[in-house]
Protein backbone atom coordinates (compact mmCIF):
# COMPACT_ATOMS: atom_id res chain seq x y z
CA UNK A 1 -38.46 -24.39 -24.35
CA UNK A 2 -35.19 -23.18 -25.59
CA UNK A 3 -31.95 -22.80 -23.47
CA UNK A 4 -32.13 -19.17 -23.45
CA UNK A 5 -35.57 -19.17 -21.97
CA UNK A 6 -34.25 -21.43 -19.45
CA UNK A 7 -31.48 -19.26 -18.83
CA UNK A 8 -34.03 -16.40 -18.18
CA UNK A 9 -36.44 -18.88 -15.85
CA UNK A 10 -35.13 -17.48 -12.87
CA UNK A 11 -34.26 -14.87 -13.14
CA UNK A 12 -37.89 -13.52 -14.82
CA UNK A 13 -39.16 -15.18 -11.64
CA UNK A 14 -36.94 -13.28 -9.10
CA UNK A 15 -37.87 -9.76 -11.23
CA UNK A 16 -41.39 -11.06 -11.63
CA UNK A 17 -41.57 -11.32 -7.79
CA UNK A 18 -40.08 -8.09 -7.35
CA UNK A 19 -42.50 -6.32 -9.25
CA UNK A 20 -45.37 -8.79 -6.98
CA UNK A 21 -43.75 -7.74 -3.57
CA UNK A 22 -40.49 -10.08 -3.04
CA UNK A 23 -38.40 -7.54 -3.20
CA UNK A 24 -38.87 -4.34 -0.61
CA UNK A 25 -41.83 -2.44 -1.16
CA UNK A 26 -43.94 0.60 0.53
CA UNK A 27 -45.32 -0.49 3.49
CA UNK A 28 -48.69 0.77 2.70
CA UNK A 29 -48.71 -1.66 -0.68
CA UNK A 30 -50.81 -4.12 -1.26
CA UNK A 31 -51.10 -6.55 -3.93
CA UNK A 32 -53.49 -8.74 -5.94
CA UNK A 33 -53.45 -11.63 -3.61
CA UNK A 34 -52.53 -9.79 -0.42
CA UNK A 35 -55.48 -11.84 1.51
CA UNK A 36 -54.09 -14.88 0.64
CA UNK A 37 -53.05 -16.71 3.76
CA UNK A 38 -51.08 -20.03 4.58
CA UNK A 39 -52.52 -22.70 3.60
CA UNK A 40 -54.34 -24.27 6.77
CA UNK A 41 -53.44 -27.69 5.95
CA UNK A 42 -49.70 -28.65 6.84
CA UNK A 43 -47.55 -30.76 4.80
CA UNK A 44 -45.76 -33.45 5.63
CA UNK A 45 -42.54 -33.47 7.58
CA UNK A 46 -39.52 -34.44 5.10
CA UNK A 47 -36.08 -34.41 7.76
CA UNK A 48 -34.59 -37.95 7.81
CA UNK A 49 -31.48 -39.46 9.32
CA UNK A 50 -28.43 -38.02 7.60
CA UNK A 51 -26.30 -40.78 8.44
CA UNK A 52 -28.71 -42.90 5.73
CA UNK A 53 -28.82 -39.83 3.55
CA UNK A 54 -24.77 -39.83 3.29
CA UNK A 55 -24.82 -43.29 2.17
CA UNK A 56 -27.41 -42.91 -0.69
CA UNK A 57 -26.24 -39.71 -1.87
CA UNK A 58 -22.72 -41.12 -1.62
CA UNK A 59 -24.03 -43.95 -4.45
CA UNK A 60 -25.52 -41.39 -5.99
CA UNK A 61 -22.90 -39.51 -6.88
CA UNK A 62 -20.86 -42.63 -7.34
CA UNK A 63 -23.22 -43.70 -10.25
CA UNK A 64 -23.14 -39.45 -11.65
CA UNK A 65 -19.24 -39.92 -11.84
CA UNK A 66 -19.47 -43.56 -13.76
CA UNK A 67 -21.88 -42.65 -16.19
CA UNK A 68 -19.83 -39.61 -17.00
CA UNK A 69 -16.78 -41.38 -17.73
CA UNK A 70 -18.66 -44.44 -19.14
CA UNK A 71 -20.32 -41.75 -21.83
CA UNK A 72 -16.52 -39.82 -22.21
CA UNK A 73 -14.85 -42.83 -23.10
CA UNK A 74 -13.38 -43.85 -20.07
CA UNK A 75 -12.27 -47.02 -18.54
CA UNK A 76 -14.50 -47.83 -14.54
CA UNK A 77 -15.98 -50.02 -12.34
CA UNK A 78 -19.64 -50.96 -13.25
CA UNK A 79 -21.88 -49.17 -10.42
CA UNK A 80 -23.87 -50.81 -8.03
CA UNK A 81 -27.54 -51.16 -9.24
CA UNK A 82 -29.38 -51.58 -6.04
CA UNK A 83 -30.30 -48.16 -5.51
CA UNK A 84 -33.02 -46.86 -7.69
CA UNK A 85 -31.60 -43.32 -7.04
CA UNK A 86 -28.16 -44.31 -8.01
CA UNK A 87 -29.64 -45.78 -11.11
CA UNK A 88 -31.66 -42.69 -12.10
CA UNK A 89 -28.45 -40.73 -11.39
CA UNK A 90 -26.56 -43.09 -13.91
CA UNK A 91 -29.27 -42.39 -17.15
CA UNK A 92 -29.17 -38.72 -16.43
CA UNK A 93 -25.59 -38.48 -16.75
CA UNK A 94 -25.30 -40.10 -19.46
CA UNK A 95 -28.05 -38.50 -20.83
CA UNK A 96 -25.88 -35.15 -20.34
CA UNK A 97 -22.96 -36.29 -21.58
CA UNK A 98 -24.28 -37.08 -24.69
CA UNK A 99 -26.24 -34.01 -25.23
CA UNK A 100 -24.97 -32.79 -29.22
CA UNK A 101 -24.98 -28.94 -28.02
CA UNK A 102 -26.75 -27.65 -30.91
CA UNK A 103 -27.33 -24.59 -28.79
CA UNK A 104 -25.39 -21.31 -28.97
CA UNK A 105 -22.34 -21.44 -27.05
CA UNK A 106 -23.01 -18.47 -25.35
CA UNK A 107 -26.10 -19.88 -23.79
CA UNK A 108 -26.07 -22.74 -20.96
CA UNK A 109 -27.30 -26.09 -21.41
CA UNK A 110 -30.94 -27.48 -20.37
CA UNK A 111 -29.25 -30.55 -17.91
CA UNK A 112 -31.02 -33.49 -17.16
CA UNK A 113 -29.71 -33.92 -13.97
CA UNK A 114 -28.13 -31.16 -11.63
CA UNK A 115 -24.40 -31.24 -10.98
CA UNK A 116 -23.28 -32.37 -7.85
CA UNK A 117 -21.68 -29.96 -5.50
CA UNK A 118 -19.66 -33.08 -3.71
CA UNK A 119 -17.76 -34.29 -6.80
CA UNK A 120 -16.44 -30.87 -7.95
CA UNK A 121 -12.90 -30.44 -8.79
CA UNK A 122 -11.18 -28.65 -5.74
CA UNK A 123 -10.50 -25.38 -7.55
CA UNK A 124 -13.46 -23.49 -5.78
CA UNK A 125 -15.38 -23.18 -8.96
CA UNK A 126 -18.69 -24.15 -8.85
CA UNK A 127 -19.65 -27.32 -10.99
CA UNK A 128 -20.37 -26.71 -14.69
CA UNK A 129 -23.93 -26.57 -14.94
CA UNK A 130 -25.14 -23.99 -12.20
CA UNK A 131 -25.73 -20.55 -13.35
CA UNK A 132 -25.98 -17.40 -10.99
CA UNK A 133 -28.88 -15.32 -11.41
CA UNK A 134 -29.77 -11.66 -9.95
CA UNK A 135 -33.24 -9.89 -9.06
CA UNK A 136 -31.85 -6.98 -10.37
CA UNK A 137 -29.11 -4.64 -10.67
CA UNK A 138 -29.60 -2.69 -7.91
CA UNK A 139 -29.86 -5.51 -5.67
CA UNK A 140 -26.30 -6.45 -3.94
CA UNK A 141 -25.69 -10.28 -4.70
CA UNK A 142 -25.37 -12.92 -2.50
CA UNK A 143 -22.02 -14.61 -2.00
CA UNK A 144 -21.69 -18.02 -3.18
CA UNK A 145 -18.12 -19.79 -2.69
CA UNK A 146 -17.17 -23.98 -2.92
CA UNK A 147 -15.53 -24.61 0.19
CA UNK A 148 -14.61 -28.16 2.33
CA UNK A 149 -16.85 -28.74 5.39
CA UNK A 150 -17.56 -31.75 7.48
CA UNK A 151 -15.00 -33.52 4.91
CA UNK A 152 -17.36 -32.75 1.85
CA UNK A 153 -17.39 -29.83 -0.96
CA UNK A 154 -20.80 -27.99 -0.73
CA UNK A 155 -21.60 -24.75 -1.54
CA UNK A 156 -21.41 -21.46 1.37
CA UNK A 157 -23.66 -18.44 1.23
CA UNK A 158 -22.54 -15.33 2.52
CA UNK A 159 -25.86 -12.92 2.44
CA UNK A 160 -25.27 -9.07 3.78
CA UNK A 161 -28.71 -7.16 2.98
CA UNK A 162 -28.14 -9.03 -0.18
CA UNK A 163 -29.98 -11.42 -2.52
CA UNK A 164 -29.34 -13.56 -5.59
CA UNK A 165 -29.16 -17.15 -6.38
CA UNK A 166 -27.52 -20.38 -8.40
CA UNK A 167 -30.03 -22.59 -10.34
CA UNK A 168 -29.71 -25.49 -13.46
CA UNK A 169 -31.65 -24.98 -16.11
CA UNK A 170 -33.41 -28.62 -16.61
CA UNK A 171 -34.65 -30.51 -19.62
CA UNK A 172 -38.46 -31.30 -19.06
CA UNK A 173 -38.77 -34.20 -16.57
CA UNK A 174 -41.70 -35.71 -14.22
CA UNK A 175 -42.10 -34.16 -10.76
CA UNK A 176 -40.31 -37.08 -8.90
CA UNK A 177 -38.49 -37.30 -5.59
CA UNK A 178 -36.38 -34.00 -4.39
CA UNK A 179 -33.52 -34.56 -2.42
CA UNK A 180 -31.15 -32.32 -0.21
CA UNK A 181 -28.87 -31.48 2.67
CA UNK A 182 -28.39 -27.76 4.05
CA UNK A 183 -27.22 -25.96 7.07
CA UNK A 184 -27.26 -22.36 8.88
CA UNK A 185 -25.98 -20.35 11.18
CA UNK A 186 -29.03 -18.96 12.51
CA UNK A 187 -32.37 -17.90 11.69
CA UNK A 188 -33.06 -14.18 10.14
CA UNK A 189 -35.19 -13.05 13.23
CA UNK A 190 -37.27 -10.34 12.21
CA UNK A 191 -38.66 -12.57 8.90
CA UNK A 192 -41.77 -13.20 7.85
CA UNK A 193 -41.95 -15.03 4.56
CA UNK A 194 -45.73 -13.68 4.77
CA UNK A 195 -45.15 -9.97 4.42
CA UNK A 196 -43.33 -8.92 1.71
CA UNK A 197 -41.12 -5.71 3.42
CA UNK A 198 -39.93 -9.01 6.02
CA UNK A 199 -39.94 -11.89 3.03
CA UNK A 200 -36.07 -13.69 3.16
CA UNK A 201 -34.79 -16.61 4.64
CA UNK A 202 -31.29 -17.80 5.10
CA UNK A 203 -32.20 -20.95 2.81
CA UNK A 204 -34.00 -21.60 0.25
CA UNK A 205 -34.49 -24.15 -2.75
CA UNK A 206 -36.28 -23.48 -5.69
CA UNK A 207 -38.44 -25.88 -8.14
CA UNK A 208 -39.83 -24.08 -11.03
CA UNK A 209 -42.68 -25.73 -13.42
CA UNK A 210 -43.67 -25.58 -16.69
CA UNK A 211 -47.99 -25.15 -17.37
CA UNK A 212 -50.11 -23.71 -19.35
CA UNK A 213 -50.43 -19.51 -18.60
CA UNK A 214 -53.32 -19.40 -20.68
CA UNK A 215 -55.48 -20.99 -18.23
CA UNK A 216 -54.99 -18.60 -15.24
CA UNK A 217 -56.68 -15.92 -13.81
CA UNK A 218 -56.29 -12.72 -15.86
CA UNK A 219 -54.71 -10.88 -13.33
CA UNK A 220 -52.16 -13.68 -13.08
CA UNK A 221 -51.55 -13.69 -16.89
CA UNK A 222 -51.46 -9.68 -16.89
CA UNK A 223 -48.32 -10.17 -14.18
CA UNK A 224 -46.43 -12.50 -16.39
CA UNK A 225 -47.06 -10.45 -19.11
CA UNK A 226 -45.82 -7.38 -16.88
CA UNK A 227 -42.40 -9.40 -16.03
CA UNK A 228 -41.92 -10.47 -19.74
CA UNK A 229 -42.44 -6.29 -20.69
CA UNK A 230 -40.55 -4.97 -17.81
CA UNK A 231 -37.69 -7.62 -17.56
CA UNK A 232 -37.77 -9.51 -21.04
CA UNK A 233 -37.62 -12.43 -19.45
CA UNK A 234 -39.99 -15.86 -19.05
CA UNK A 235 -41.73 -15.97 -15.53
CA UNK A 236 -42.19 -20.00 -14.97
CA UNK A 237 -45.89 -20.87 -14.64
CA UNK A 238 -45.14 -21.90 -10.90
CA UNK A 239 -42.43 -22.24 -8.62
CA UNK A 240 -42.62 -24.49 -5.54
CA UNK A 241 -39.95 -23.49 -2.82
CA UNK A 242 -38.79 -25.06 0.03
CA UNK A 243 -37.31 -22.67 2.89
CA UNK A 244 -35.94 -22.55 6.59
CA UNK A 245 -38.12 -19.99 8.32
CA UNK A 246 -37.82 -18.19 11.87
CA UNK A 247 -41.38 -18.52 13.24
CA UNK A 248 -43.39 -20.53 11.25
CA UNK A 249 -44.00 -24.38 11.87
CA UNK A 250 -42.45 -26.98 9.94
CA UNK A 251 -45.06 -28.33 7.34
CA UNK A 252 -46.19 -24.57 7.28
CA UNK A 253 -47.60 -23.95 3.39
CA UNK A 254 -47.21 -20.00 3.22
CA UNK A 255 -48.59 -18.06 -0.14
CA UNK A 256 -46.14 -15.57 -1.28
CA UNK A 257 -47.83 -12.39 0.04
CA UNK A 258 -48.01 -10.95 -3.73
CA UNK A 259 -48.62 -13.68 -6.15
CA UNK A 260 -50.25 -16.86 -6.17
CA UNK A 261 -47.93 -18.49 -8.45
CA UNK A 262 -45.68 -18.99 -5.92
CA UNK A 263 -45.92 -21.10 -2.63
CA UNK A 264 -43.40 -21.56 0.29
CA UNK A 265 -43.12 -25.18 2.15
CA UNK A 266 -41.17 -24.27 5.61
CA UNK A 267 -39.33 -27.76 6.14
CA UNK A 268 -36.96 -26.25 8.89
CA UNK A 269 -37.87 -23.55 11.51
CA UNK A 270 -36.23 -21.70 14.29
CA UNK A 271 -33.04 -21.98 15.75
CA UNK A 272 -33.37 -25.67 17.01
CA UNK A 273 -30.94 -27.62 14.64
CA UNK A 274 -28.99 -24.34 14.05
CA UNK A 275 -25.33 -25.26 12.99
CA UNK A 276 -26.59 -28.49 11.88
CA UNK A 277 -26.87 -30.53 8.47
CA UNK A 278 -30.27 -31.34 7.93
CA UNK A 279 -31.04 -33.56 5.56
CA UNK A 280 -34.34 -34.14 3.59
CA UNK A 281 -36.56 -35.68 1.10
CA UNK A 282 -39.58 -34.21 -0.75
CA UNK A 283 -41.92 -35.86 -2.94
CA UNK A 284 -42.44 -33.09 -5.35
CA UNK A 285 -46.09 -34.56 -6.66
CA UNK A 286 -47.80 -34.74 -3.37
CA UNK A 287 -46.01 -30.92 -2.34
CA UNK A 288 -47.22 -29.36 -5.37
CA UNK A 289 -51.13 -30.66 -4.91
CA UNK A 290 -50.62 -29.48 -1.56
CA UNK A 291 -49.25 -25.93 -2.51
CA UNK A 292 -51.70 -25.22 -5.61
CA UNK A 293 -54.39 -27.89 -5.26
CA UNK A 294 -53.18 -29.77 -8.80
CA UNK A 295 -51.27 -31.59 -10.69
CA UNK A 296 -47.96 -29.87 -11.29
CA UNK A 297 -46.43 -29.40 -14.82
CA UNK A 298 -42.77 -30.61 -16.40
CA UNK A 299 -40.19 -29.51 -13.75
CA UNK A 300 -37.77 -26.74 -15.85
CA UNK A 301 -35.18 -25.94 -13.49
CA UNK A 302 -34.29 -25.88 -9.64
CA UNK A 303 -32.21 -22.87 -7.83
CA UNK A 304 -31.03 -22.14 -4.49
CA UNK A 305 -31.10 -18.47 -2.99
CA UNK A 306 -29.82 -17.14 0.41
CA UNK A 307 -31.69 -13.46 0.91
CA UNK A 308 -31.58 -10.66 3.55
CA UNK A 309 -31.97 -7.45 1.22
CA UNK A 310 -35.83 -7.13 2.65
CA UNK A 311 -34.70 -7.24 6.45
CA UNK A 312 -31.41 -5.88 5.67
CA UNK A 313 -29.63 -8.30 7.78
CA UNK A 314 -27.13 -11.14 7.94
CA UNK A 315 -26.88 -14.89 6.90
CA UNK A 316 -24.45 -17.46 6.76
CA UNK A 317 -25.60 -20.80 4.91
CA UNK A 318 -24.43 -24.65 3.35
CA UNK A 319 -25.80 -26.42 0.63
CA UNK A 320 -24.88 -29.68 0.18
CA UNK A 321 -25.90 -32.00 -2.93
CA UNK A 322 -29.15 -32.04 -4.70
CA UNK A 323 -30.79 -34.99 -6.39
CA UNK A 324 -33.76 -35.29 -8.48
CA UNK A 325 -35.46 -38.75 -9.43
């Protein structure tokens, strides 16, 4: 897959979703897999202790900021190996800093690791590597901003009846470990990532997958097909999301209320650890049998999105790092 269909990922997935029911529709509409309910089967819980988290993520992005210099030339320390995480962190950077750029210039570069909000140079920019993306133009965007909280650089979303998101566009890699931190400042009450007119949520993170289109339903390839016409843009062949939702139980698997091809894993819920960091780990594998019953594809890219344009409402979000290995 090229870089500019990897620029388009997301965004054909955020138009392709419009056009499914994402976006705000008629409340008499239905769609081809309106019936589809959550999952019954919940999946498992992912929050861990945050204090442990720090520590890992902090070699993490210790071993990012080595290889980097170690591939540029520079002069460091040798990183600690003990961590397989920091290790994996290490290849990929180096991996991306040696990456020839035979690409256009114009077009952003597949990554093989995503940029690390924390070790971003203090000039509110966000780190080379994350691209914004829109559902459409008549959709007001989300704010996204660098800021210093809790003595760290992560990323703050500023949603008013908005919606839009940041994502890397990813070589291919195996569906591995996911790895996060996040924060809000409340829950988006009158939600319900179920029903498309109520479908936001003041956090989400997005995992797209590569597969083969030819081998789903027809009404499933006639969507895609719809999205590539309409938009001119790639739809991914599935997109696993992870999301903080109002009602729904942790572990909830919810079926977006308009397409198949995309499933919802609610890994926070309610206003419980509102104002909080929460901090978790996802074995992308064993979520993506649990959201689509199979083995997933090549993960292409990952995205973030804070959205209230469906309830028309208000949201105030952190991001911290994100790790992949």
């Amino acid at each position: 897959m090229t870089a500019k269909v990897f620029r388009l990922v997301f965004t054909g997935a955020a138009s392709a979703l419009m056009l499914a029911g994402c976006a705000s529709i008629s409340p008499g509409s239905t769609g081809s897999s309106a019936s589809t309910a959550d999952t019954p089967s919940l999946a498992t819980a992912s929050a861990v202790d945050c204090q442990a988290f720090a520590k890992r993520m902090g070699a993490y992005a210790a071993a990012q900021v080595a290889a980097e210099q170690r591939a540029a030339g520079g002069e460091v320390a040798p990183a600690a190996p003990s961590d397989p995480l920091a290790a994996a962190s290490a290849r990929a950077a180096e991996a991306d800093a040696g990456d020839d750029g035979e690409d256009a210039a114009d077009e952003p570069q597949t990554r093989a690791t995503l940029p690390l909000f924390s070790v971003a140079p203090r000039d509110g920019r966000l780190p080379i590597g994350w691209q914004p993306w829109t559902i459409n133009r008549n959709k007001t965007p989300t704010r996204y901003s660098m800021v210093e909280v809790d003595r760290r650089v992560v990323v703050h979303a500023q949603a008013e009846s908005s919606a839009s998101g940041l994502y890397v566009p990813l070589h291919d890699r195996d569906a591995g470990m996911v790895r996060w931190s996040w924060k809000t400042s409340g829950i988006i009450r009158n939600a319900d990532n179920s029903h498309g007119p109520r479908e936001d949520s003041p956090l989400r993170l997005f995992v797209a997958f590569d597969g083969d289109k030819g081998s789903l339903p027809l009404k499933d390839q006639l969507m895609y097909e719809m999205a590539r016409l309409t938009t001119g843009r790639e739809m991914p062949y599935a997109t696993l999301m992870y999301i903080w939702g109002g009602k729904r139980a942790e572990g909830s698997v919810v079926a977006n209320p308009h397409t198949d091809r995309v499933r919802m894993i609610v890994v926070d819920s309610g206003t419980k650890h509102a104002n909080e960091w929460r901090c978790h780990e996802r074995d992308l594998r064993a979520d993506y049998r649990k959201a689509f019953g199979t083995d997933p594809g090549r993960v292409i890219a990952v995205g973030i999105m804070t959205d209230t344009d469906n309830t028309r409402s208000n949201a105030e979000s952190w991001y911290g790092d994100i790790a992949l290995d």
